[in-house]
C-alpha atoms as a PDB file:
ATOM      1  CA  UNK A   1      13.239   0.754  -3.092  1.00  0.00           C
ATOM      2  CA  UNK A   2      15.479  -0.582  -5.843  1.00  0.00           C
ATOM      3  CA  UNK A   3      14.502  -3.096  -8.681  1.00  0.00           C
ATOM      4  CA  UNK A   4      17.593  -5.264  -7.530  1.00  0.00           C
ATOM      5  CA  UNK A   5      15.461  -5.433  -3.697  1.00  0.00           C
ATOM      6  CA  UNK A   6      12.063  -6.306  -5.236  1.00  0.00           C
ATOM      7  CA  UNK A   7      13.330 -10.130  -5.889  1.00  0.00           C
ATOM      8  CA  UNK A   8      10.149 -11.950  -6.902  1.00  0.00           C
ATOM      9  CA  UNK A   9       8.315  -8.795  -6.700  1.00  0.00           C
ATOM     10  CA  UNK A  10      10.135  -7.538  -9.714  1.00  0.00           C
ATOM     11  CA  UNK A  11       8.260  -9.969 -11.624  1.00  0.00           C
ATOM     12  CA  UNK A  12       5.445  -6.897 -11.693  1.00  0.00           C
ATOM     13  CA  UNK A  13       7.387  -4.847 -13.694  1.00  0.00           C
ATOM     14  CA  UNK A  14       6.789  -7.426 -16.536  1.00  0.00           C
ATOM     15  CA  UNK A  15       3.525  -6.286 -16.622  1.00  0.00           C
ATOM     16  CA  UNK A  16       1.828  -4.042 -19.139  1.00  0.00           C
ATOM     17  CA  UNK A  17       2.180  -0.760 -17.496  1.00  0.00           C
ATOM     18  CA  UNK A  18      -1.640  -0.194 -19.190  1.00  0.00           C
ATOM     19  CA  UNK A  19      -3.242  -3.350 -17.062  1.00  0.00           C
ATOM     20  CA  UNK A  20      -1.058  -2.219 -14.329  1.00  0.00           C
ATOM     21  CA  UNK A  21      -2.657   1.439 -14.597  1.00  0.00           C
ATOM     22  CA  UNK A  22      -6.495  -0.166 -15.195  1.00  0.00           C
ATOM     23  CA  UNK A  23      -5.974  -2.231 -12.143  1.00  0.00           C
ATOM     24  CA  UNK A  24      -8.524  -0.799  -8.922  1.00  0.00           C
ATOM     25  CA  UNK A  25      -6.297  -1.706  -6.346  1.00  0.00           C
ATOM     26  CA  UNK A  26      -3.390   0.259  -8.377  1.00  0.00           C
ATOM     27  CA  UNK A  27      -6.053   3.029  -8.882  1.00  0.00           C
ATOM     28  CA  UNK A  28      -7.337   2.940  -4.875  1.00  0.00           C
ATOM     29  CA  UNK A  29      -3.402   3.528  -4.134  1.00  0.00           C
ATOM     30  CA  UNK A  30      -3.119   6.126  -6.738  1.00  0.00           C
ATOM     31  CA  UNK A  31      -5.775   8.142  -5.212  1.00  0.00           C
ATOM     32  CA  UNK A  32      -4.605   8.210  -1.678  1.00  0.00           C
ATOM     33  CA  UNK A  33      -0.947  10.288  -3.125  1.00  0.00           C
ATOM     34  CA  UNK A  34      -3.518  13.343  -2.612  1.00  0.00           C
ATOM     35  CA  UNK A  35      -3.255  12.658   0.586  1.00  0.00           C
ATOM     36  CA  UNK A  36       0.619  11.285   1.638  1.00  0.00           C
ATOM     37  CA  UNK A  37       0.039  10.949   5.193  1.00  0.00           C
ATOM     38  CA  UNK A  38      -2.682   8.000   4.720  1.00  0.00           C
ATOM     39  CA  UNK A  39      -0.349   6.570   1.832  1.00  0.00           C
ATOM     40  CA  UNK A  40       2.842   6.669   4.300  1.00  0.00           C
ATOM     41  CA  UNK A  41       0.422   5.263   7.025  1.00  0.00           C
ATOM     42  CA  UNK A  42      -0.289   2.328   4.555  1.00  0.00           C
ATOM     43  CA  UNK A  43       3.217   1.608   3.652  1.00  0.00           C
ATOM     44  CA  UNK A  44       4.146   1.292   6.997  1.00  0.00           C
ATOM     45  CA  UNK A  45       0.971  -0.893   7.646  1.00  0.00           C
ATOM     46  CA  UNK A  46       2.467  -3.144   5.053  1.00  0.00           C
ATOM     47  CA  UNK A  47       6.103  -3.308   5.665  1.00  0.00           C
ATOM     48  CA  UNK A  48       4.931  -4.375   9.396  1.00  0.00           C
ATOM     49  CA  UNK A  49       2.201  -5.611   9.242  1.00  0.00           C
ATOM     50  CA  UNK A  50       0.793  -4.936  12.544  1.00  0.00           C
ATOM     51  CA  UNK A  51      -1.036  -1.581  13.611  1.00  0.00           C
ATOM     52  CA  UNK A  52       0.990  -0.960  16.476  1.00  0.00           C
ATOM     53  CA  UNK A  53       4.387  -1.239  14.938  1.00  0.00           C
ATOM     54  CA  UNK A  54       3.091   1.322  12.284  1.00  0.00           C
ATOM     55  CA  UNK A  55       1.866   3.359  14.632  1.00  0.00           C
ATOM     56  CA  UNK A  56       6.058   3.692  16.458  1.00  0.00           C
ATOM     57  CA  UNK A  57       7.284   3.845  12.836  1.00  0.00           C
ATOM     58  CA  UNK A  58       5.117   6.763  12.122  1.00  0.00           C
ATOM     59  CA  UNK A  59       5.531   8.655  15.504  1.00  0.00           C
ATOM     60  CA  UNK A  60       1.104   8.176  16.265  1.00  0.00           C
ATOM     61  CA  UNK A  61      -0.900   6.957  18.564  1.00  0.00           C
ATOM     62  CA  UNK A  62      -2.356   3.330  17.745  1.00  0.00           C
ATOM     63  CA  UNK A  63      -5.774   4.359  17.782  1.00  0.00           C
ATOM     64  CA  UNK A  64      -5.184   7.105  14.977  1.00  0.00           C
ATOM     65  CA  UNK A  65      -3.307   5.014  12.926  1.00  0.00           C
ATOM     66  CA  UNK A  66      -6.553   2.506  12.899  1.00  0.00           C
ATOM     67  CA  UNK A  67      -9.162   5.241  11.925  1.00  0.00           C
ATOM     68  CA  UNK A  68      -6.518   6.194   8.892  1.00  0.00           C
ATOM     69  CA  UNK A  69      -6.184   2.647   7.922  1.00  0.00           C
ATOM     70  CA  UNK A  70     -10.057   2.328   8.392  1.00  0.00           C
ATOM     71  CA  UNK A  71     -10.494   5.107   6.297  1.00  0.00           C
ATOM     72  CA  UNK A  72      -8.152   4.135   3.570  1.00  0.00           C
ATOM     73  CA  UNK A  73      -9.943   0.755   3.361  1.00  0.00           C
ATOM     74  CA  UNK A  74     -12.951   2.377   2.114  1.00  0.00           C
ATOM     75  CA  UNK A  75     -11.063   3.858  -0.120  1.00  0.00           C
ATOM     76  CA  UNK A  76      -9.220   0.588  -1.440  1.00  0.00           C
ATOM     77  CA  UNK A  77     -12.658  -0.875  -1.625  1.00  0.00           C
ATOM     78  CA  UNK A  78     -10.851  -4.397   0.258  1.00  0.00           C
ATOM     79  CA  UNK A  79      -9.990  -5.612   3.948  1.00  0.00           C
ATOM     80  CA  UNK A  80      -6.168  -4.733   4.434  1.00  0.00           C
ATOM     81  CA  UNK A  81      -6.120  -5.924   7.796  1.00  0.00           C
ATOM     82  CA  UNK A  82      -6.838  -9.599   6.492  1.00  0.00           C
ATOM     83  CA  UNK A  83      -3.782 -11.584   5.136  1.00  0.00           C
ATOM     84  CA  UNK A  84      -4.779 -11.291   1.060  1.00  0.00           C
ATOM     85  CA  UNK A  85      -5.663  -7.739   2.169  1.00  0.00           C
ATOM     86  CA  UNK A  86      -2.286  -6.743   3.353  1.00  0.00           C
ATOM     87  CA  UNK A  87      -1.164  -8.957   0.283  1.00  0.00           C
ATOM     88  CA  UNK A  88      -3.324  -7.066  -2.384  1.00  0.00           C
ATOM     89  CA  UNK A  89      -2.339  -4.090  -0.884  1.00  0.00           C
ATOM     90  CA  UNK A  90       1.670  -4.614  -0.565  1.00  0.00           C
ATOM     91  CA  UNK A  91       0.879  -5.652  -4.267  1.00  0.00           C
ATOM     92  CA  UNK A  92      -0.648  -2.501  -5.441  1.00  0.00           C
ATOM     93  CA  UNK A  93       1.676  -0.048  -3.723  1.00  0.00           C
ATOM     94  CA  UNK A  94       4.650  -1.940  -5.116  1.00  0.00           C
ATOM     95  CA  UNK A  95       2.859  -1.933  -8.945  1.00  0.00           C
ATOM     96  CA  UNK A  96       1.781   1.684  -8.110  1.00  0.00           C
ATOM     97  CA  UNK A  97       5.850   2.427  -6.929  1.00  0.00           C
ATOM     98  CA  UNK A  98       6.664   0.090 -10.355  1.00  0.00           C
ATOM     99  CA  UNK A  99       4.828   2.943 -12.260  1.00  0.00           C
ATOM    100  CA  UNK A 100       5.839   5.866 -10.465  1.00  0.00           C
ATOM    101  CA  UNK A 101       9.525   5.326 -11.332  1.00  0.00           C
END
């Protein structure tokens, strides 16, 4: 993803990569790179924002793309599968991204 395709989203970058590094939903997403399938199952949770959608996207069943995002909720320590969940979440992967370069 390009800065140019962030639009308001780019607004992140702004921010101090240090708060952006001490933030725990930017540290939750950080921890799931050791494991990429859960953090490419999350991504595509959040660019459709429906379970089943991911599910086609990633080539899975529906029901195993619901135990990964259960599990990954416990590690984000939030509901994703809420509307400020998915929100917080598309947030932290795109100031995690942001950091990543």
């Amino acid at each position: 993803m390009s800065h140019a395709d962030l639009g308001a989203l780019a607004l992140l970058a702004e921010v101090p990569s240090d708060a952006v590094r001490g933030n725990a939903d930017v540290t939750a997403i950080a921890r799931l790179t050791d494991a990429p399938e859960d953090l490419r199952t999350l991504e595509a949770y959040c660019a459709t924002s429906s379970l089943r959608r991911a599910a086609d996207l990633l080539h899975l069943h529906h029901s195993s793309v619901a135990r990964r995002l259960e599990l990954i909720g416990k590690t984000l320590g939030f509901e994703r599968t809420e509307p400020a969940g998915l929100l917080r979440a598309g947030l932290a992967l795109t100031a995690w991204r942001l950091l990543d370069g």
